[in-house]
C-alpha atoms as a PDB file:
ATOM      1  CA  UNK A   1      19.834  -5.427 -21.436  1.00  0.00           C
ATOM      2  CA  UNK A   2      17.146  -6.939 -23.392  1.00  0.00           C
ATOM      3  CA  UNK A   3      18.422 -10.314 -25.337  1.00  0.00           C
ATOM      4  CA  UNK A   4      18.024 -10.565 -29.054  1.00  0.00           C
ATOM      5  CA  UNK A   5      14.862 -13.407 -27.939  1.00  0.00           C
ATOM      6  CA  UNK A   6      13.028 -10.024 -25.950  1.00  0.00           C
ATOM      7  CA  UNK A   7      14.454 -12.119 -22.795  1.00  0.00           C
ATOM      8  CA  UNK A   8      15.541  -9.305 -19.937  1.00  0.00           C
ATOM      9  CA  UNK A   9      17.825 -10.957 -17.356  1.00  0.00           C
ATOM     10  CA  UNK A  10      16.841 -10.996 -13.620  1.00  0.00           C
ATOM     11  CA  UNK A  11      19.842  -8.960 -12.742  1.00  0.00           C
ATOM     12  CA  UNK A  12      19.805  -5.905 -15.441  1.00  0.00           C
ATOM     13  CA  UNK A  13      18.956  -2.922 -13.735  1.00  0.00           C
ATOM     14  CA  UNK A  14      15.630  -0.992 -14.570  1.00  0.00           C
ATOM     15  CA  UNK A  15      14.786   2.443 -14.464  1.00  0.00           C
ATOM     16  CA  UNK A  16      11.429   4.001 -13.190  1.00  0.00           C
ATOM     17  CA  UNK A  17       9.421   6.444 -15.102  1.00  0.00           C
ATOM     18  CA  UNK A  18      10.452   8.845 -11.868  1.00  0.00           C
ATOM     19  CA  UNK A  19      14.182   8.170 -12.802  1.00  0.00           C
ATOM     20  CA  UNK A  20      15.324   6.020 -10.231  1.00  0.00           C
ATOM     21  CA  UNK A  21      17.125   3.301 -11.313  1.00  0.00           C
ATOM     22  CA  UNK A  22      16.798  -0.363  -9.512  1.00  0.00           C
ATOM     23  CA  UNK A  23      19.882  -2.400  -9.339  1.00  0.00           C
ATOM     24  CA  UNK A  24      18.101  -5.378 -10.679  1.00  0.00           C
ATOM     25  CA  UNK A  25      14.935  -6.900 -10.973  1.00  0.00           C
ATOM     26  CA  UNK A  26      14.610  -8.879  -7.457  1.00  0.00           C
ATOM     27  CA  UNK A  27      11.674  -6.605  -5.079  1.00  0.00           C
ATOM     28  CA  UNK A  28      10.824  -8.156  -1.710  1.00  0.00           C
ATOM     29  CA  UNK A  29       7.283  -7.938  -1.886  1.00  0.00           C
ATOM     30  CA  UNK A  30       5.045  -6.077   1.223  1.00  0.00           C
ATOM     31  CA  UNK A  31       4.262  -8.771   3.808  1.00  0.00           C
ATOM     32  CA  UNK A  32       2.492  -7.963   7.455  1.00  0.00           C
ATOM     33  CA  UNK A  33       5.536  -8.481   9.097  1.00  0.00           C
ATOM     34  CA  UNK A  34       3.995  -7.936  12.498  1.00  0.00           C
ATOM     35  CA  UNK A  35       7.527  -7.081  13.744  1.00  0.00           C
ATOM     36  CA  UNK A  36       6.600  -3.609  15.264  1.00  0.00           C
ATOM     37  CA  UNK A  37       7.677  -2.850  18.658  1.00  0.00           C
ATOM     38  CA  UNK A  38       3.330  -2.974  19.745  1.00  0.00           C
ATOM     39  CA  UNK A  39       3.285   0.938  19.645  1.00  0.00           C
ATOM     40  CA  UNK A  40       3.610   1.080  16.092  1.00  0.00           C
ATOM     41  CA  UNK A  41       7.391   1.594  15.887  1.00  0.00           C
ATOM     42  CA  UNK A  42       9.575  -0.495  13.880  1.00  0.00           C
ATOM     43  CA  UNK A  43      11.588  -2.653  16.297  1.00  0.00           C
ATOM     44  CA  UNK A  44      15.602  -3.641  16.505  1.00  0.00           C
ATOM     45  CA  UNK A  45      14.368  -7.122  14.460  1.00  0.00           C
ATOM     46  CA  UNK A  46      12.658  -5.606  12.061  1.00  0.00           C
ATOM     47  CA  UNK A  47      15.472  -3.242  11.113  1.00  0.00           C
ATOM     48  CA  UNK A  48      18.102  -6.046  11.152  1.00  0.00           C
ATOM     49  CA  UNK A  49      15.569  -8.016   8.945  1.00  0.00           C
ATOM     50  CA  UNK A  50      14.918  -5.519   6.177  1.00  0.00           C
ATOM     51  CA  UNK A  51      19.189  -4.420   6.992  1.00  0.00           C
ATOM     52  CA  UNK A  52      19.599  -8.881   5.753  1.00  0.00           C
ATOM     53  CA  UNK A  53      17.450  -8.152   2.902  1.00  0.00           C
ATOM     54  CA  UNK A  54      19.858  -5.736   1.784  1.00  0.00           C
ATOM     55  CA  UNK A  55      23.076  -7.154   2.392  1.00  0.00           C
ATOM     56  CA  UNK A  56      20.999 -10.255   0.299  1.00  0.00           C
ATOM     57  CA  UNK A  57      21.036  -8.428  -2.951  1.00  0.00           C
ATOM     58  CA  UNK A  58      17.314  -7.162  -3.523  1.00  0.00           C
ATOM     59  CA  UNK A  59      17.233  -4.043  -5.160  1.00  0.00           C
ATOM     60  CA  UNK A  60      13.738  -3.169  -3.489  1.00  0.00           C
ATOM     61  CA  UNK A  61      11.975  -4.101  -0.146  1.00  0.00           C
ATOM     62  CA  UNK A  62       8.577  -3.099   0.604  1.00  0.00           C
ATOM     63  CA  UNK A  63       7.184  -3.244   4.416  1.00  0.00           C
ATOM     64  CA  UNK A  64       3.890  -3.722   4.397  1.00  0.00           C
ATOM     65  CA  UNK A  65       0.562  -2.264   6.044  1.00  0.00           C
ATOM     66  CA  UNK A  66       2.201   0.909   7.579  1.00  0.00           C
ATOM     67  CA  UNK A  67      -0.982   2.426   8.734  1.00  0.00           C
ATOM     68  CA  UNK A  68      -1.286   6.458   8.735  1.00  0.00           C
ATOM     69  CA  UNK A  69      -3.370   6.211  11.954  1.00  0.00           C
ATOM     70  CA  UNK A  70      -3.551   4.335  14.752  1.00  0.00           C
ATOM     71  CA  UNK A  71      -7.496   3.953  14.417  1.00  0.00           C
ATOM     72  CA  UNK A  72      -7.620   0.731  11.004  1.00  0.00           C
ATOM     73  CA  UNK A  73      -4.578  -1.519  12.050  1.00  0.00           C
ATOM     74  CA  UNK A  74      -4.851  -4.424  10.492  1.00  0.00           C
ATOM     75  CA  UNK A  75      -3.120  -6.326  13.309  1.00  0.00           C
ATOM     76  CA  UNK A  76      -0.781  -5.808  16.515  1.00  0.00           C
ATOM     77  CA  UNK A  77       2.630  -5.292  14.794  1.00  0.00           C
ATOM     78  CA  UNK A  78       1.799  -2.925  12.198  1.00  0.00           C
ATOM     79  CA  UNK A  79       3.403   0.080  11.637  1.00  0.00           C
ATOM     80  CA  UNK A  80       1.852   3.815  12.230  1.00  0.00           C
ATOM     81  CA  UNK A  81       3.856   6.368  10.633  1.00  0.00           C
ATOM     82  CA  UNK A  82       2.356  10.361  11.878  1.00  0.00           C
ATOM     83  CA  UNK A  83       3.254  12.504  13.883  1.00  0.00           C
ATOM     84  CA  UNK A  84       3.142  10.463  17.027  1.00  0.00           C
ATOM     85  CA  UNK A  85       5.184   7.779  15.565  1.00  0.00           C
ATOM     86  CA  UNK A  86       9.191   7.380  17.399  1.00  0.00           C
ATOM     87  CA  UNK A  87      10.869   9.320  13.938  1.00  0.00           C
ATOM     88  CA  UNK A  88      14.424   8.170  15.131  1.00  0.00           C
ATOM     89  CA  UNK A  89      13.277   4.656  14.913  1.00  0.00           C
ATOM     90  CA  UNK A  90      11.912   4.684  11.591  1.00  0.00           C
ATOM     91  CA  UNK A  91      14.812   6.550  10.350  1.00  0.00           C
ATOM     92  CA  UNK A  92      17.171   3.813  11.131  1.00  0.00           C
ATOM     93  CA  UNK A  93      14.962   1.173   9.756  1.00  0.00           C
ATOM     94  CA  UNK A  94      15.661   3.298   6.459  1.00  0.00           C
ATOM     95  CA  UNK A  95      19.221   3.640   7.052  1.00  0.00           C
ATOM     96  CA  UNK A  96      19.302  -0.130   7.545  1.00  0.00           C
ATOM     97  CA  UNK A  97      16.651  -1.458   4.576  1.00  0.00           C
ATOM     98  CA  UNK A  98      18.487   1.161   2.244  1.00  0.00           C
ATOM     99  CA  UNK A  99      22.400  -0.279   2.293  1.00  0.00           C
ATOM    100  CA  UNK A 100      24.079  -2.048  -0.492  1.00  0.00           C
ATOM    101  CA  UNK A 101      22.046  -0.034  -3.440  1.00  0.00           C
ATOM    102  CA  UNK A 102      18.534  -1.112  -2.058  1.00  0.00           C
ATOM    103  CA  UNK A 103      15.435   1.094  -2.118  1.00  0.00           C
ATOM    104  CA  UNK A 104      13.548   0.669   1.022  1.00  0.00           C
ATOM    105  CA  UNK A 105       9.505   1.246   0.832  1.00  0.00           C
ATOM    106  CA  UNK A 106       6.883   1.737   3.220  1.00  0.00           C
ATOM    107  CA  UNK A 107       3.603   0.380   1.981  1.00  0.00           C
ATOM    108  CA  UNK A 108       0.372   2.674   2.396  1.00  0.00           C
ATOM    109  CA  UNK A 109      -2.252   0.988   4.285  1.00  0.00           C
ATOM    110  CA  UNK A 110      -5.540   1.428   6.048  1.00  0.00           C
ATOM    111  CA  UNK A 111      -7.663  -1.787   6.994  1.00  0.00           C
ATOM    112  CA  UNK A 112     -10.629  -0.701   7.187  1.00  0.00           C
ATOM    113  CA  UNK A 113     -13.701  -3.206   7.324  1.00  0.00           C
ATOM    114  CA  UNK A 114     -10.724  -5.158   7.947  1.00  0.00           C
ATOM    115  CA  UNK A 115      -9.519  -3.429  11.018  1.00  0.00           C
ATOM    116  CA  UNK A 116      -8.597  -5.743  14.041  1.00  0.00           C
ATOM    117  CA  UNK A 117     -11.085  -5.074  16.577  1.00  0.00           C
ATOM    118  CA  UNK A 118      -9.472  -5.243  19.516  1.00  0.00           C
ATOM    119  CA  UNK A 119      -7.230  -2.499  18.678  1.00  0.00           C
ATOM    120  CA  UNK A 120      -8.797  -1.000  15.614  1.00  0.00           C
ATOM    121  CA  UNK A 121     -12.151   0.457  14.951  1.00  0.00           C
ATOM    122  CA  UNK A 122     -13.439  -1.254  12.057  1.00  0.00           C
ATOM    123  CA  UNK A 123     -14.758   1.178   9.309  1.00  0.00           C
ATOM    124  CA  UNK A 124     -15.525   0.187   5.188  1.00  0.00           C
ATOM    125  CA  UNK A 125     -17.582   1.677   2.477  1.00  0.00           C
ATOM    126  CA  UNK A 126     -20.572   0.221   3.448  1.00  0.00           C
ATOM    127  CA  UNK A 127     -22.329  -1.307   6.580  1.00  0.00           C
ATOM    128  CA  UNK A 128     -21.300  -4.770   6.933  1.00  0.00           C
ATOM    129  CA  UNK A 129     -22.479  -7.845   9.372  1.00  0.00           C
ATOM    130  CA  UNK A 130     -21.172 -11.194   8.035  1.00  0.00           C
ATOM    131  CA  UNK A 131     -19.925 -13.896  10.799  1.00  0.00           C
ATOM    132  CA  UNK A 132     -16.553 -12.820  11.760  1.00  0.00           C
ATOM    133  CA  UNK A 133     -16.852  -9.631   9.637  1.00  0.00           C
ATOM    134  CA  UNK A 134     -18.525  -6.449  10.437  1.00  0.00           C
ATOM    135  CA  UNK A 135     -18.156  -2.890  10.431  1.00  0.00           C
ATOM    136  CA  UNK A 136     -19.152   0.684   9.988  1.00  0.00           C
ATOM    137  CA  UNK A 137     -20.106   2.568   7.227  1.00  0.00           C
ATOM    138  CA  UNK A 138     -17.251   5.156   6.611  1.00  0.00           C
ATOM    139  CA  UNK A 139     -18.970   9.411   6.690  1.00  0.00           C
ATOM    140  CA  UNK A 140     -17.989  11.047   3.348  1.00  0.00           C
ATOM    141  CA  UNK A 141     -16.459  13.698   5.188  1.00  0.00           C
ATOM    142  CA  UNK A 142     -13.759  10.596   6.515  1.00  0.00           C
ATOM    143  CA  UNK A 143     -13.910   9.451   2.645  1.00  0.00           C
ATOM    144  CA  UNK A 144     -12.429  12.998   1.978  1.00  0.00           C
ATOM    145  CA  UNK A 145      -9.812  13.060   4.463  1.00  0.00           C
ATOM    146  CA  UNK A 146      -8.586   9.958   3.358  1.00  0.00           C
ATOM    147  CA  UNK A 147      -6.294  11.254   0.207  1.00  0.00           C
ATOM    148  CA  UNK A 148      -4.931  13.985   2.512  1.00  0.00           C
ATOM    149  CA  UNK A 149      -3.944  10.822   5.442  1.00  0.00           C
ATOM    150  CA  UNK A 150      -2.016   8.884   2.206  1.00  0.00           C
ATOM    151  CA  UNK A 151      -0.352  12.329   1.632  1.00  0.00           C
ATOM    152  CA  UNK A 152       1.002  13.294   5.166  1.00  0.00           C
ATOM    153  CA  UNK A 153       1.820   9.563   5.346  1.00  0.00           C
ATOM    154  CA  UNK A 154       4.327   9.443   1.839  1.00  0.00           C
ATOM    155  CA  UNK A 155       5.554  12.859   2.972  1.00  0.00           C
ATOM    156  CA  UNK A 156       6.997  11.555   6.480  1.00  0.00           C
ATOM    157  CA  UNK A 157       8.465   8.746   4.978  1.00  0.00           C
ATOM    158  CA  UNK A 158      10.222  11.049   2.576  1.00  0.00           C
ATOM    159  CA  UNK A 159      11.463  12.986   5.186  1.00  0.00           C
ATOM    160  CA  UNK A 160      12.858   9.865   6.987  1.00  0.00           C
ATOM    161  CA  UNK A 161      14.716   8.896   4.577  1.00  0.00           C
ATOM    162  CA  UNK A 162      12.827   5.911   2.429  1.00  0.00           C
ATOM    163  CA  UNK A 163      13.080   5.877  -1.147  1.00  0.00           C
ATOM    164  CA  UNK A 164       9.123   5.318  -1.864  1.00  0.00           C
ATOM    165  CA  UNK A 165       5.694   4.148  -0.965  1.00  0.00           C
ATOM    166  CA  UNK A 166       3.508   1.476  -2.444  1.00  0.00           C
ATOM    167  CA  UNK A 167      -0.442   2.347  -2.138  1.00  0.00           C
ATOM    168  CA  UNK A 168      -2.344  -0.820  -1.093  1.00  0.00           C
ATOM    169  CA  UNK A 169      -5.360  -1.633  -3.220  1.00  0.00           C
ATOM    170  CA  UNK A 170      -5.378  -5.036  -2.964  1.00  0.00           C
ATOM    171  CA  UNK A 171      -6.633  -8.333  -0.448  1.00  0.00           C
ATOM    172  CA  UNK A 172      -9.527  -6.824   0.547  1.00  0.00           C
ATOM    173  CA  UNK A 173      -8.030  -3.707   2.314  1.00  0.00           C
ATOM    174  CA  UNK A 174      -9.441  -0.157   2.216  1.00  0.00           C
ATOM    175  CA  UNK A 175      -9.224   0.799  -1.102  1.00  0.00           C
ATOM    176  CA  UNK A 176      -9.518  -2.566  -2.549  1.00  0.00           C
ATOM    177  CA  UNK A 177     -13.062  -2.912  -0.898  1.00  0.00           C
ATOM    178  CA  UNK A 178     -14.173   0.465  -2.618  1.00  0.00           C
ATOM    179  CA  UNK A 179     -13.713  -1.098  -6.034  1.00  0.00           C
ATOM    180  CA  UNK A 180     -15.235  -4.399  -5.171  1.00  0.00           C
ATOM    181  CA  UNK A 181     -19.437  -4.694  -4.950  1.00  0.00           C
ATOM    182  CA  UNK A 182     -19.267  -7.034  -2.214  1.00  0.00           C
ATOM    183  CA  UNK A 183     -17.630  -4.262  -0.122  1.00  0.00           C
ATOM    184  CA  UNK A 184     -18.958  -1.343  -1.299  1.00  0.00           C
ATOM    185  CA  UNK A 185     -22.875  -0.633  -1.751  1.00  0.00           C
ATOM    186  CA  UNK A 186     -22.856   3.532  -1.797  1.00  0.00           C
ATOM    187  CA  UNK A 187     -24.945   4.988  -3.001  1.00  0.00           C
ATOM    188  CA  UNK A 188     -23.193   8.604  -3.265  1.00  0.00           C
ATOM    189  CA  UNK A 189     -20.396   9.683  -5.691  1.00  0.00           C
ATOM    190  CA  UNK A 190     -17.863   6.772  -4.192  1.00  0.00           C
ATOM    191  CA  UNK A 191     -20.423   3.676  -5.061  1.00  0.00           C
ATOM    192  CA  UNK A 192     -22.209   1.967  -8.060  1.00  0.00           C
ATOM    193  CA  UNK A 193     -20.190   2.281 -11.133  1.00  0.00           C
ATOM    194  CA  UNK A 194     -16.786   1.179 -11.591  1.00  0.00           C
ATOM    195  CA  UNK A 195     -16.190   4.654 -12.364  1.00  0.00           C
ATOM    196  CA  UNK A 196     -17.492   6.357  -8.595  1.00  0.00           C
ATOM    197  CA  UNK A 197     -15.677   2.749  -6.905  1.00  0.00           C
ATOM    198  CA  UNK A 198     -12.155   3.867  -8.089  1.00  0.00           C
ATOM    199  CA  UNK A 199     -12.553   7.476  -6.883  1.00  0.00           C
ATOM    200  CA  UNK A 200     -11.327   7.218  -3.504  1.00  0.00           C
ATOM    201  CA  UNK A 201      -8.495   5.232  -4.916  1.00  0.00           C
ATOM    202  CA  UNK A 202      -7.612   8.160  -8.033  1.00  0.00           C
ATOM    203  CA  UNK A 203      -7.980  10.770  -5.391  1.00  0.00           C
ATOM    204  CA  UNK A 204      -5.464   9.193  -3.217  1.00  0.00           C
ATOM    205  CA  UNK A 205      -2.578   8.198  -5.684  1.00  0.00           C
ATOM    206  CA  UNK A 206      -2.748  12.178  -7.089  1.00  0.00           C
ATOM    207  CA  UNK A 207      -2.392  13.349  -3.109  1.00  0.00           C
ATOM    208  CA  UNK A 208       0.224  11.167  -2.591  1.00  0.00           C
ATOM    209  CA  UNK A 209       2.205  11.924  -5.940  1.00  0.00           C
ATOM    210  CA  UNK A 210       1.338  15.703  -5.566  1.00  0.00           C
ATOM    211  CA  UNK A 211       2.658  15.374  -2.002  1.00  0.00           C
ATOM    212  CA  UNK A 212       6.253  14.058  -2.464  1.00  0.00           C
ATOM    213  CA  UNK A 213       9.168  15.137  -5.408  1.00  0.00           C
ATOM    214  CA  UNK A 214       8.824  13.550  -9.081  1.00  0.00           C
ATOM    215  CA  UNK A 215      12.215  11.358  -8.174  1.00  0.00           C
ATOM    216  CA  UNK A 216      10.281   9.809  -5.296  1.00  0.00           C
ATOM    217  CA  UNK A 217       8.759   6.166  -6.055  1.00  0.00           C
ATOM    218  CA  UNK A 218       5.242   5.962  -6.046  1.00  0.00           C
ATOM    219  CA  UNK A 219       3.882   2.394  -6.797  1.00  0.00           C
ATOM    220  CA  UNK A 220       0.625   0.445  -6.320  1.00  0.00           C
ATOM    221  CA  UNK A 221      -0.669  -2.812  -5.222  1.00  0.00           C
ATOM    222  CA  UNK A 222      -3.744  -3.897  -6.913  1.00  0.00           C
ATOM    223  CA  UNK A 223      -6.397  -6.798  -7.373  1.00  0.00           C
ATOM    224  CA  UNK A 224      -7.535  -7.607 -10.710  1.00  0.00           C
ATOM    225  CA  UNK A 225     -10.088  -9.946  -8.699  1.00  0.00           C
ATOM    226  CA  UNK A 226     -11.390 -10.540  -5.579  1.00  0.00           C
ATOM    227  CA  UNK A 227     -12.261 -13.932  -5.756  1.00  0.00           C
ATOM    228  CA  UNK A 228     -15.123 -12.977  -4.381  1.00  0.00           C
ATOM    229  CA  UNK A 229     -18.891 -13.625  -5.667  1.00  0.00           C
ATOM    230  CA  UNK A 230     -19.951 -10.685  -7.725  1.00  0.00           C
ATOM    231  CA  UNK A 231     -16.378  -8.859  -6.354  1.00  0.00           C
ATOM    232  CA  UNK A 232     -13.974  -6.644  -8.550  1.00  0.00           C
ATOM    233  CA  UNK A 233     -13.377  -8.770 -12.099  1.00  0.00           C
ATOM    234  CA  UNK A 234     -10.498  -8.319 -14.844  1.00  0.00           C
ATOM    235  CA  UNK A 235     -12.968  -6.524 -17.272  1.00  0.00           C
ATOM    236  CA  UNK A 236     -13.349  -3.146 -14.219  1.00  0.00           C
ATOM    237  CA  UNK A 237      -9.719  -3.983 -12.749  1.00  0.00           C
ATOM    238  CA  UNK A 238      -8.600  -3.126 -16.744  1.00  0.00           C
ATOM    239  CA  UNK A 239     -10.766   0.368 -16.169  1.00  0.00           C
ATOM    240  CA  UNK A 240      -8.642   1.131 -13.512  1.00  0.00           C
ATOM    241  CA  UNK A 241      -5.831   0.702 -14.805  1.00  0.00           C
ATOM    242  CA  UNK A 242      -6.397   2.638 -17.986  1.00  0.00           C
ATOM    243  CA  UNK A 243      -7.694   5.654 -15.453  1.00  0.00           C
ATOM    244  CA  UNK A 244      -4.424   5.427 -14.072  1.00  0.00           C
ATOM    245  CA  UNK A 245      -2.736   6.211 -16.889  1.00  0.00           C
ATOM    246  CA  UNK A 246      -0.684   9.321 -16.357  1.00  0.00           C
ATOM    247  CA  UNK A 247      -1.010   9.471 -12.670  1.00  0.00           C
ATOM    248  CA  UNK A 248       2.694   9.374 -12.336  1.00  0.00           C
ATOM    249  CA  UNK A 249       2.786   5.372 -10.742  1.00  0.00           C
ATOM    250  CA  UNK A 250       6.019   4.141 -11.087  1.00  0.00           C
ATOM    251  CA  UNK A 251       5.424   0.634 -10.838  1.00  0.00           C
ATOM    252  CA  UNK A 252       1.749  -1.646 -11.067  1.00  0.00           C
ATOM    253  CA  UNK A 253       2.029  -4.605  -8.378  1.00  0.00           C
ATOM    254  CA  UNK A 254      -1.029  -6.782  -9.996  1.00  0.00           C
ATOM    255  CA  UNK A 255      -2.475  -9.438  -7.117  1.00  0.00           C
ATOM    256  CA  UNK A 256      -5.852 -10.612  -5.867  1.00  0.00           C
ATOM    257  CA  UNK A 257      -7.721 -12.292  -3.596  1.00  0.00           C
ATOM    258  CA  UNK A 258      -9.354 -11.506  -0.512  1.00  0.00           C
ATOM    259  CA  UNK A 259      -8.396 -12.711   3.067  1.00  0.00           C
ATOM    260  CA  UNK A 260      -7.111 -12.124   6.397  1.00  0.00           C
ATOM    261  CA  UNK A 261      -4.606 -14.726   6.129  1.00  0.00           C
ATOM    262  CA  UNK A 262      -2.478 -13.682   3.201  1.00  0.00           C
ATOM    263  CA  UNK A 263       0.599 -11.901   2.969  1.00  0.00           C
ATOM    264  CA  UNK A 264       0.041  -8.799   2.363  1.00  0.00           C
END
């Protein structure tokens, strides 16, 4: 209910554009939990954590950087939901995140420049070799397979039983560092412009939404800067969001910043 002052109360429910309705307003936000069992399986802790969460009241939890591949893991702990992954294990993490009226959401994520090395292979837009940072240049024939990794990705979660996905474009992950200069110096159809930066990011929000049924959530995580020198500013962050416009998001996270360290 909104209050004759515009006010909305923290605990009135709200309803998606998809048609799902939240309970109330509260969302545990994606963190890097880093509670996976090391073979990118969610562990016994992890499920009684998100199972607390729950039982706590929220009417959303997110768990953040579940990786589509093994290859761009951000760090030990992370999730990998394919076809390899243990599907009885994420299915009771569902079951458990999902009790009480809480949605339980598996956030999209792929390191990439990013990518721990000692169990990743790190891989960005462009080239990099910064102290403590470097990586490959990603092929455009991997750029291409990305939206279809998203896709498979949402789908299995569907399957397992979670109510959604968030898409990570934000703190300097994957698709965050295709929008930002600093990141991404292409010189093909995915670099330059605003315009060719966001088209990785597009391309993978219409596989994922094309991949999963309308009543399925579909939300996004994005910077509006990098708070980085010459990285992704309000004025291009605005031109993505107006691209997204009819995309069929269900919900805008808005963040920024770029660093290891943060919660993702």
């Amino acid at each position: 209910m909104i209050g004759c002052d515009g006010t909305v109360d923290l605990f009135d429910p709200l309803e998606l554009p998809c048609g799902i309705v939240l309970k109330n307003r509260i969302v545990k936000a994606a963190m890097s939990d880093s509670l996976g069992d090391g073979y990118g399986n969610p562990s016994e802790a992890q499920c009684r954590l998100y199972e607390r969460w729950a039982d706590g009241g929220v009417a959303a939890a997110i768990v953040g950087e579940v990786q589509g591949s093994s290859h761009y893991a951000e760090k030990p702990g992370n999730l990998v939901l394919d076809e390899h992954a243990d599907h009885g294990r994420f299915e009771r993490l569902a079951r458990a995140g999902s009790g009480n009226g809480a949605q339980l959401w598996l956030q999209l994520g792929h390191a990439g420049a990013m990518a721990y090395p000692p169990i990743s292979d790190p891989k960005g837009p462009s080239v990099l070799e910064l102290p403590g940072l470097s990586c490959a240049a990603l092929s455009l024939d991997e750029i291409r397979a990305l939206p279809a990794e998203f896709a498979r990705t949402a789908r299995l979660a569907r399957r397992l039983g979670f109510g959604g996905v968030q898409i990570h474009a934000a703190h300097g992950f994957l698709l965050s560092q295709f929008l930002s200069p600093p990141f991404n110096r292409r010189d093909d159809a995915y670099g330059g412009s605003i315009e060719a930066r966001m088209r990785l990011l597009l391309e993978v929000v219409e596989a994922v939404r094309a991949a999963v049924d309308r009543r399925f959530v579909v939300a996004l995580k994005l910077n509006v800067t990098d708070q980085l020198a010459g990285g992704l500013e309000e004025r291009d962050a605005m031109r993505v969001i107006a691209a997204l416009d009819g995309s069929g998001i269900d919900l805008l996270d808005i963040s920024g910043g770029t660093s290891r360290e943060q919660d993702r």
